[in-house]
Protein backbone atom coordinates (compact mmCIF):
# COMPACT_ATOMS: atom_id res chain seq x y z
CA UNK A 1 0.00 0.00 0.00
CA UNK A 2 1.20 3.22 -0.99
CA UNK A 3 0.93 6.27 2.02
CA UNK A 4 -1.66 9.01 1.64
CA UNK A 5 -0.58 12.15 -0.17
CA UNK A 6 2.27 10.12 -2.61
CA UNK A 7 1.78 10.90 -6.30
CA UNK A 8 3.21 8.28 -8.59
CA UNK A 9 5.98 10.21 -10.56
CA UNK A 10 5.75 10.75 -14.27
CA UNK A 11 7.06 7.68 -16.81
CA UNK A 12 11.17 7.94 -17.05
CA UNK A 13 11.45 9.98 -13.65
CA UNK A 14 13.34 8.22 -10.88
CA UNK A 15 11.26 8.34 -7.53
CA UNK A 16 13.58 9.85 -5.06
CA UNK A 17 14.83 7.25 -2.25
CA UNK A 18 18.04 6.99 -0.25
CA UNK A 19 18.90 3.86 -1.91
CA UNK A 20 19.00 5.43 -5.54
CA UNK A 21 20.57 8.77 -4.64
CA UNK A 22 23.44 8.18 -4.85
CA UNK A 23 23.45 7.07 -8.41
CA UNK A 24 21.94 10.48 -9.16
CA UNK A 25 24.14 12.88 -11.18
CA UNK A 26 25.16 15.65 -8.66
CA UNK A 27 24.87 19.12 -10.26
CA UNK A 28 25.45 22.80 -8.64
CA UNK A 29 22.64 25.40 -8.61
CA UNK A 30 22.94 29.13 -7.07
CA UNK A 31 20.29 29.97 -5.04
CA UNK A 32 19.10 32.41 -2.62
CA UNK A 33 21.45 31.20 0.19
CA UNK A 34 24.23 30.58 -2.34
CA UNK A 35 25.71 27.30 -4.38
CA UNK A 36 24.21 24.06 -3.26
CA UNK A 37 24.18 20.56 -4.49
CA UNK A 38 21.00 18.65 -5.81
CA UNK A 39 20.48 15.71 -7.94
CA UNK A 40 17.69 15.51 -10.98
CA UNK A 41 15.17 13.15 -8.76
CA UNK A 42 11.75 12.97 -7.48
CA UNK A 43 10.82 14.99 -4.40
CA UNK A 44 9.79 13.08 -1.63
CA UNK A 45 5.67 13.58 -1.20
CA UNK A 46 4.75 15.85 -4.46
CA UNK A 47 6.67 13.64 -7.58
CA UNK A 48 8.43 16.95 -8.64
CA UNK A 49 11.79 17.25 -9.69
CA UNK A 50 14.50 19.24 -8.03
CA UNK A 51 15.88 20.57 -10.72
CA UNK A 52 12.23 21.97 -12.10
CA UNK A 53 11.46 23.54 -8.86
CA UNK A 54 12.50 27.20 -7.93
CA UNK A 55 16.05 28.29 -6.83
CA UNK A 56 14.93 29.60 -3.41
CA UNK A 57 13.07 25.92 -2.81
CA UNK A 58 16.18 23.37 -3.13
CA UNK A 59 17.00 21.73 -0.10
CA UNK A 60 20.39 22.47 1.41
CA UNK A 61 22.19 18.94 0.20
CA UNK A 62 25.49 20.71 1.67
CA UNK A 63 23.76 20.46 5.08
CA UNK A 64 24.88 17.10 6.60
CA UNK A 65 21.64 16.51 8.87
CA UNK A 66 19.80 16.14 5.20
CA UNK A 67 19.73 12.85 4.28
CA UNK A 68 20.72 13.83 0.96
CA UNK A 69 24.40 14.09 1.96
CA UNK A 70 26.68 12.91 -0.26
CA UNK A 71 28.08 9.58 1.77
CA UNK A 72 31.64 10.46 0.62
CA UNK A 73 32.73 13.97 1.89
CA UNK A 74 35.53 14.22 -1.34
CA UNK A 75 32.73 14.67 -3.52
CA UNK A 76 31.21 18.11 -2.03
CA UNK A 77 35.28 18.83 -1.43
CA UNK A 78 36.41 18.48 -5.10
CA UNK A 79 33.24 20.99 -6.34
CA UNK A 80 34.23 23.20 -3.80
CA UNK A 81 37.35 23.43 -5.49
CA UNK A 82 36.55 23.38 -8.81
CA UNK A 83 33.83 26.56 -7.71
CA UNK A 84 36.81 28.25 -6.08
CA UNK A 85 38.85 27.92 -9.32
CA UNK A 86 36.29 29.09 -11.62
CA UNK A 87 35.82 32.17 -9.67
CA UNK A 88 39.42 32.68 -10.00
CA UNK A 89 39.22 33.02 -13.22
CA UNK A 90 36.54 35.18 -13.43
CA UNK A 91 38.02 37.84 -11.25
CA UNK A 92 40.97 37.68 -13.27
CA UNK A 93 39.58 38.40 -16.46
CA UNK A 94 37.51 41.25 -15.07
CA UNK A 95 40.82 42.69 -13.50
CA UNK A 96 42.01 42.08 -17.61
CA UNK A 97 39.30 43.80 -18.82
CA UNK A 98 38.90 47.11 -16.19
CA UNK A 99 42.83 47.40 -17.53
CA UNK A 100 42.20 47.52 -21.05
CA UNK A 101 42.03 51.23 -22.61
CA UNK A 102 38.91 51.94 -24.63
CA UNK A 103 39.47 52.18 -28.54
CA UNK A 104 38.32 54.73 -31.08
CA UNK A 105 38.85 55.22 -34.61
CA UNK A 106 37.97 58.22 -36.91
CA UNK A 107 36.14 58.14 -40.11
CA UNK A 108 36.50 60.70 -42.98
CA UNK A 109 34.55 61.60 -45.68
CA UNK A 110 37.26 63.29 -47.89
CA UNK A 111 34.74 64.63 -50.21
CA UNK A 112 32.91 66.32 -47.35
CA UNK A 113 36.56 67.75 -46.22
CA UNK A 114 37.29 69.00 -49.58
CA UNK A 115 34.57 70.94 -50.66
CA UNK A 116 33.55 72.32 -46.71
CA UNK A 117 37.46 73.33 -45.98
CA UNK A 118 37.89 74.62 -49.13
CA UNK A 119 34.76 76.86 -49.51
CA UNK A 120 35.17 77.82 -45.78
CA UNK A 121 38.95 78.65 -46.35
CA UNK A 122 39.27 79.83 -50.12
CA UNK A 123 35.14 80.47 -51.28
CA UNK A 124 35.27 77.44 -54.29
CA UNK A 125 34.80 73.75 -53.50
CA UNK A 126 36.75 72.88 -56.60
CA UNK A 127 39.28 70.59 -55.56
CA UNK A 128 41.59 72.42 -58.37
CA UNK A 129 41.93 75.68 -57.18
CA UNK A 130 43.52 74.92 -54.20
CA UNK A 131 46.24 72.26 -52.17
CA UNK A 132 45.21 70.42 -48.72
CA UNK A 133 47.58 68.94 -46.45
CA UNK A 134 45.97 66.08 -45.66
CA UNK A 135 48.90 64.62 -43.85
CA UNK A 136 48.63 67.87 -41.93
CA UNK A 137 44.84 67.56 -40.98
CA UNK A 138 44.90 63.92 -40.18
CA UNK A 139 47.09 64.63 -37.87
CA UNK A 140 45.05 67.55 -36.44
CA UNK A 141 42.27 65.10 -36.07
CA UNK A 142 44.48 62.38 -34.34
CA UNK A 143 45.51 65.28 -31.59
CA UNK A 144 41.82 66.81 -31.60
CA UNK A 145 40.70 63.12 -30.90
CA UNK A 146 43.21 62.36 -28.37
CA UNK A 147 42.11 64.85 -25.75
CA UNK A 148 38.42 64.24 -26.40
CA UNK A 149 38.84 60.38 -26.12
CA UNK A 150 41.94 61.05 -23.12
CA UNK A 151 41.57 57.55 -21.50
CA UNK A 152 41.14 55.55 -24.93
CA UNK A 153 44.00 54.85 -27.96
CA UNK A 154 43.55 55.07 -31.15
CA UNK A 155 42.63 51.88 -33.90
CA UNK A 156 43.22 54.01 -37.11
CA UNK A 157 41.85 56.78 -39.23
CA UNK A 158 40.00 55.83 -42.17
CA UNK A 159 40.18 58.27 -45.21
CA UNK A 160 37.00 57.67 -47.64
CA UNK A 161 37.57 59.02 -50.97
CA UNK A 162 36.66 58.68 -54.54
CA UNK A 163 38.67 57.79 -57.52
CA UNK A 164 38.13 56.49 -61.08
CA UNK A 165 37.85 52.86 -61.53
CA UNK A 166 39.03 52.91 -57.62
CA UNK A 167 42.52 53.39 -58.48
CA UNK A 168 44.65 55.64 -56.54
CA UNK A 169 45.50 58.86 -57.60
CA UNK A 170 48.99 59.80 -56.59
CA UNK A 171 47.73 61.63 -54.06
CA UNK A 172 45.81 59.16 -52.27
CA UNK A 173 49.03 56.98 -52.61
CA UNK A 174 50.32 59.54 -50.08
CA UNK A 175 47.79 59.23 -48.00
CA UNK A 176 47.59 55.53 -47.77
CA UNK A 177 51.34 55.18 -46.84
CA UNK A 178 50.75 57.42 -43.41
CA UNK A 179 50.93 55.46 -40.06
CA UNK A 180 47.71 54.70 -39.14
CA UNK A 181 45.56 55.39 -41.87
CA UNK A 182 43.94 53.62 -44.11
CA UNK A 183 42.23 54.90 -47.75
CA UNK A 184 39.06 53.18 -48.82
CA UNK A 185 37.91 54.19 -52.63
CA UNK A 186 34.40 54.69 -54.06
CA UNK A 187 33.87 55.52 -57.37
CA UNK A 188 33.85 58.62 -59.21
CA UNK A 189 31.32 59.36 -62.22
CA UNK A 190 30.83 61.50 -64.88
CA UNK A 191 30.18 64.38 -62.97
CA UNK A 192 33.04 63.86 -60.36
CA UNK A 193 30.69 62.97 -57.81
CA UNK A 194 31.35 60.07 -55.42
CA UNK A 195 29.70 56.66 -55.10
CA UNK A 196 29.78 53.88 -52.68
CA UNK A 197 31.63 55.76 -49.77
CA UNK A 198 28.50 56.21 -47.66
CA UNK A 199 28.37 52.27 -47.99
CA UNK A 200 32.03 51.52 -47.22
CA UNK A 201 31.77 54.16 -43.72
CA UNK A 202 28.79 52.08 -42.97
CA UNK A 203 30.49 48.56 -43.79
CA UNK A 204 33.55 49.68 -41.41
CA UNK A 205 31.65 51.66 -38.54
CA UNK A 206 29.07 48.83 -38.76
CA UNK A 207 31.73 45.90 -38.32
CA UNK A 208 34.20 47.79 -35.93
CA UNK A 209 31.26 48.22 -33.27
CA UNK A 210 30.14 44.96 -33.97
CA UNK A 211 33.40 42.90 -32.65
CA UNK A 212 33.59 45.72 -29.95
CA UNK A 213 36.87 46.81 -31.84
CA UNK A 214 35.70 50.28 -30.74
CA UNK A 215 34.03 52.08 -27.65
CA UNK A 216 34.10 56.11 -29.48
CA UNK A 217 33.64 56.81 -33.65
CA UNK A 218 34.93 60.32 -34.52
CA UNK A 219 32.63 60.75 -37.79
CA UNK A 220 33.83 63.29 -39.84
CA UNK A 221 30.92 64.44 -42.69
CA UNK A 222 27.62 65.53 -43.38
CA UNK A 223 25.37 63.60 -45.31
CA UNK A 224 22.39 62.10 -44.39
CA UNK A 225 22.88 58.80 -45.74
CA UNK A 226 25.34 58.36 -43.34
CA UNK A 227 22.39 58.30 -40.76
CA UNK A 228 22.22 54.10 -41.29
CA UNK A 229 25.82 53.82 -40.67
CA UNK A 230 25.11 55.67 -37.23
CA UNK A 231 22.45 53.48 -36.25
CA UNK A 232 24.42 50.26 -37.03
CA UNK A 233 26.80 51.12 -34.68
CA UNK A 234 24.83 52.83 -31.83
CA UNK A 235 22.55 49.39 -31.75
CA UNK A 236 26.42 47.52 -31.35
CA UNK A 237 27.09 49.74 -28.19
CA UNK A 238 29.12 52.25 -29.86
CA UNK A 239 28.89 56.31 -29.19
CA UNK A 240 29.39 58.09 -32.60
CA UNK A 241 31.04 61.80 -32.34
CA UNK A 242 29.95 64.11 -35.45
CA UNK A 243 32.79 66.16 -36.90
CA UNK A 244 32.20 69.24 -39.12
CA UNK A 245 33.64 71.96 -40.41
CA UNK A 246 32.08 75.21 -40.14
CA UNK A 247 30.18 76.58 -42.90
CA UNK A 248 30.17 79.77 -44.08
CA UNK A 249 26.48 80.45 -44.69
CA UNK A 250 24.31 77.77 -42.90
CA UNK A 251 24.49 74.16 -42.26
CA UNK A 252 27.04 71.68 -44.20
CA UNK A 253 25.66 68.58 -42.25
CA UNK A 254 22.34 66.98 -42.25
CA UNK A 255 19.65 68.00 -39.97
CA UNK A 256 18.58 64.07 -39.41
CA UNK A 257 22.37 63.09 -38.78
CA UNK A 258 23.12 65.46 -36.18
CA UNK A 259 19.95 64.23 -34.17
CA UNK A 260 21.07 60.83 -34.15
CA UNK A 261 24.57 61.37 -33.05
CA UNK A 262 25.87 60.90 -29.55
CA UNK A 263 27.73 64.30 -29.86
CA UNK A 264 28.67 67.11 -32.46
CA UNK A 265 31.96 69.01 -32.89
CA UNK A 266 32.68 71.86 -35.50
CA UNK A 267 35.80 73.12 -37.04
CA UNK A 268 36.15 76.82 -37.46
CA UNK A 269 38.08 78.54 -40.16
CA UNK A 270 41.43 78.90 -37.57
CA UNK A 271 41.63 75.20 -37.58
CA UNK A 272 41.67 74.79 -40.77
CA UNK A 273 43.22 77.41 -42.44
CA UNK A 274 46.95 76.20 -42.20
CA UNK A 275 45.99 73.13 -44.21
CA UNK A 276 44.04 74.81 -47.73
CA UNK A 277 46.46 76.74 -49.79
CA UNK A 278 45.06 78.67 -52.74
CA UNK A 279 46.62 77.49 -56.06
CA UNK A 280 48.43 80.58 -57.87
CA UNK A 281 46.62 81.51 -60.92
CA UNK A 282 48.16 80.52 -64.36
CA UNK A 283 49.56 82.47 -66.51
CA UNK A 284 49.73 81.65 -70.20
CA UNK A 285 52.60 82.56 -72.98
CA UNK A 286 50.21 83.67 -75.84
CA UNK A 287 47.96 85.98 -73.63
CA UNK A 288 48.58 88.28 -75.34
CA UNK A 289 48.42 86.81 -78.93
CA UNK A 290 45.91 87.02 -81.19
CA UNK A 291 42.78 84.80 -80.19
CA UNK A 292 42.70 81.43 -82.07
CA UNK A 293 40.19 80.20 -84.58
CA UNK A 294 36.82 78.71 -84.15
CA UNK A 295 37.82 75.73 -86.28
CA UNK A 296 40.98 75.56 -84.10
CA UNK A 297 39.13 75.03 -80.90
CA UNK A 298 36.58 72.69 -82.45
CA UNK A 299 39.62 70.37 -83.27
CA UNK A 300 41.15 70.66 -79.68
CA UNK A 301 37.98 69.89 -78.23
CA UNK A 302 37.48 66.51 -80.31
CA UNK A 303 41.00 65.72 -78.99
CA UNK A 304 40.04 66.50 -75.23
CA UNK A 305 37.36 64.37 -75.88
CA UNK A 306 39.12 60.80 -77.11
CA UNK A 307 41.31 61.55 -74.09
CA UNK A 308 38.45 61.77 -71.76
CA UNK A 309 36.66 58.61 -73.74
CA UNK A 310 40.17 56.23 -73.05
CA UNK A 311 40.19 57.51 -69.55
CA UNK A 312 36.53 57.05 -68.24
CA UNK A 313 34.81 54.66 -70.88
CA UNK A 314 31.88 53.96 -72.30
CA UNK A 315 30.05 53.47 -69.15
CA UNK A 316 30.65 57.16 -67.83
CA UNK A 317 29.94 58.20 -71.93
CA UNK A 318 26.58 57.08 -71.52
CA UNK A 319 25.98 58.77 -67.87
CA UNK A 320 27.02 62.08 -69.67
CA UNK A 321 24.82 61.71 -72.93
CA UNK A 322 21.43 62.11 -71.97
CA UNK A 323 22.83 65.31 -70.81
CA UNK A 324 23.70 67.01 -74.42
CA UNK A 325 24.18 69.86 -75.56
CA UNK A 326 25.21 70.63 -72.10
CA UNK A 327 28.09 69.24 -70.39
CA UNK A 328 28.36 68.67 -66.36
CA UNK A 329 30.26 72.11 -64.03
CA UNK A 330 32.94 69.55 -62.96
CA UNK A 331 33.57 67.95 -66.82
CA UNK A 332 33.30 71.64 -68.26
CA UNK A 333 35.51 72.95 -66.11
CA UNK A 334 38.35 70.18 -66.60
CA UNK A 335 37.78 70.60 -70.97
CA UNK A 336 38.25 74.20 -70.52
CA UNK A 337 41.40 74.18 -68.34
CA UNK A 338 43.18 71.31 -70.86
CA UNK A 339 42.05 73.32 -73.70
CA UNK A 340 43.97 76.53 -72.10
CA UNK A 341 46.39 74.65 -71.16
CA UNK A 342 47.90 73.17 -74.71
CA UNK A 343 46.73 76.65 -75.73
CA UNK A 344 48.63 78.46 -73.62
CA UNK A 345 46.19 80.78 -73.27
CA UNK A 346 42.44 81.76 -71.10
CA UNK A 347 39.26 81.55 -73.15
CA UNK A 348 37.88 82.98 -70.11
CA UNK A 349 35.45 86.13 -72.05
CA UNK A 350 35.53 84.08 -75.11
CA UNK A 351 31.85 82.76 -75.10
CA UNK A 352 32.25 81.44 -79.05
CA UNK A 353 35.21 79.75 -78.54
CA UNK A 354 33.86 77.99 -75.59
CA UNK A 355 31.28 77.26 -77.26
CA UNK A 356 33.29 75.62 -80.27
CA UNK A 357 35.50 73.81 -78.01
CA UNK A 358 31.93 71.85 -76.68
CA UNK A 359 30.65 71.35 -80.08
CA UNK A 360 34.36 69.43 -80.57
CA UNK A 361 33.74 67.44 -77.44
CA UNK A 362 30.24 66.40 -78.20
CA UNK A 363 30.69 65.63 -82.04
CA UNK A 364 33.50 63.36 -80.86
CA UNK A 365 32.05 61.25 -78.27
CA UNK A 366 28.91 60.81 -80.24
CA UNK A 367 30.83 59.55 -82.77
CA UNK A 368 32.35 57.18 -80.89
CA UNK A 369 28.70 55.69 -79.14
């Protein structure tokens, strides 16, 4: 006969008895009054399990009135030492870790530096009409971001910029060869303007943050599709620091990105002003020559333009087309400075020449289509 109040246990669950415990697999749980030992078997009078019922409800098996005891006293010895070493190591990886600096790593959108430095420091974004020491500002940045971040070292800087077919100018070159820095390429098309940087800034700030390679991101730029990038690594536990450089009339940066920053920071002109230098204007040997031909220019433009065709390619050719009779600021610009220069002289005030010198460009490349 069984006794009142005894529930037969579930099928496969081992009634608890003296006689089977200990063939029960010991196994440590923390509970309210600390590590104690239990076994997976059948309570006594309710058929539950030990190791289903609540922290706060195992018996004390350490206690050695219970008559759970383990019968052999190394057992409860040798967990107490293995508990003892595993707390061991844990206090001596958290003394590793409180002793290991933070990390932070600046981004740069070297288009946004460009054109914001050099409208701020010589009125014209055109990356032609003045120099920038970039070695010079990178390492303005580095100092800038070593008394913001004081208690943290530095990864890298990474130096976005554009380039055709994402080969380095010889610039770039330069700037790839610092300490510390690393150049990542987008694209450039037909109407100089960059492609696939926003991705790349996200792709690094994104993956950085992820593997906690970084605590602090110094972003340095202003558009708004960097706003994703931001996100990404604010949801990995990063803090992202907005960089600008003041502008002259207005905002440079995007309204949305500047809300979703951690922090913002702005450049004045003083900052930057030692590292734009204002190209001297040219001056040509036949200035003061008589003006050339019509037919002249035509001719010099359809030469510009096979140049222009062998360097870009088709694919640019047909981003430009749709676009005719008019040609793109940053492609005019560059066919009017090679036309002056094998001229050796300015068509600036010459509206019909300039005009000729298109009609060359155009009737070339649409030859070539």
């Amino acid at each position: 006969m069984r006794s009142k109040g005894y529930n037969e246990p579930p099928p496969g669950k081992i009634p608890y008895t003296k006689e089977n415990f200990r063939e029960a697999n010991y196994s440590l749980v923390e509970g309210a009054g600390g590590h104690r030992l239990c076994g997976g078997l059948e309570g006594p009078d309710n058929g539950t399990r030990m190791d289903d019922a609540q922290p706060s409800g195992f018996p004390d098996l350490t206690d050695p009135a219970h008559p759970g005891y383990p019968a052999d006293p190394t057992d409860l010895a040798r967990i107490s030492a293995r508990l003892d070493r595993t707390n061991e190591l844990l206090t001596r990886v958290l003394a590793e870790v409180s002793k290991t600096p933070s990390t932070h790593a600046i981004f740069v959108d070297a288009g946004y530096v460009y054109a914001a430095a050099g409208l701020l420091v010589t009125g014209t974004e055109d990356r032609r009409s003045f120099d920038l020491d970039a070695e010079g500002l990178i390492e303005a940045f580095i100092d800038k971001a070593r008394t913001i971040f004081a208690d943290s070292r530095l990864l890298r800087v990474y130096w976005y910029d554009g380039a055709r077919r994402r080969i380095h100018t010889t610039e770039q070159q330069s700037i790839a060869e610092l300490p510390d820095v690393k150049v990542r390429l987008g694209n450039l098309n037909a109407n100089n303007q960059q492609k696939g940087v926003d991705s790349l800034i996200r792709t690094d700030l994104e993956s950085l943050a992820r593997h906690r390679a970084i605590s602090d991101a110094a972003l340095v730029g202003g558009d708004e599709d960097l706003v994703s990038a931001v996100e990404a690594a604010q949801g990995y536990g990063a803090r992202v620091h907005l960089w600008g450089i003041e502008a002259g009339d207005g905002r440079n940066q995007a309204e949305p990105l500047l809300w979703e920053v951690d922090s913002q920071r702005t450049f004045d002109l003083d900052f930057c002003k030692p590292y734009v230098t204002r190209r001297p204007v040219t001056t040509y040997e036949q200035e003061n020559g008589p003006p050339p031909k019509r037919e002249e220019v035509r001719f010099l433009g359809a030469q510009i333009a096979a140049k222009w065709l062998a360097e870009r390619g088709r694919q640019e050719l047909g981003e430009l087309l749709p676009g005719r009779p008019y040609l793109p600021g940053p492609v005019d610009q560059e066919l009017l400075v090679e036309a002056e220069r094998m001229l050796q002289r300015s068509l600036r005030g010459h509206s019909d020449l300039r005009r000729s010198l298109r009609d060359g460009f155009w009737q070339r490349l649409q030859a070539q289509y």
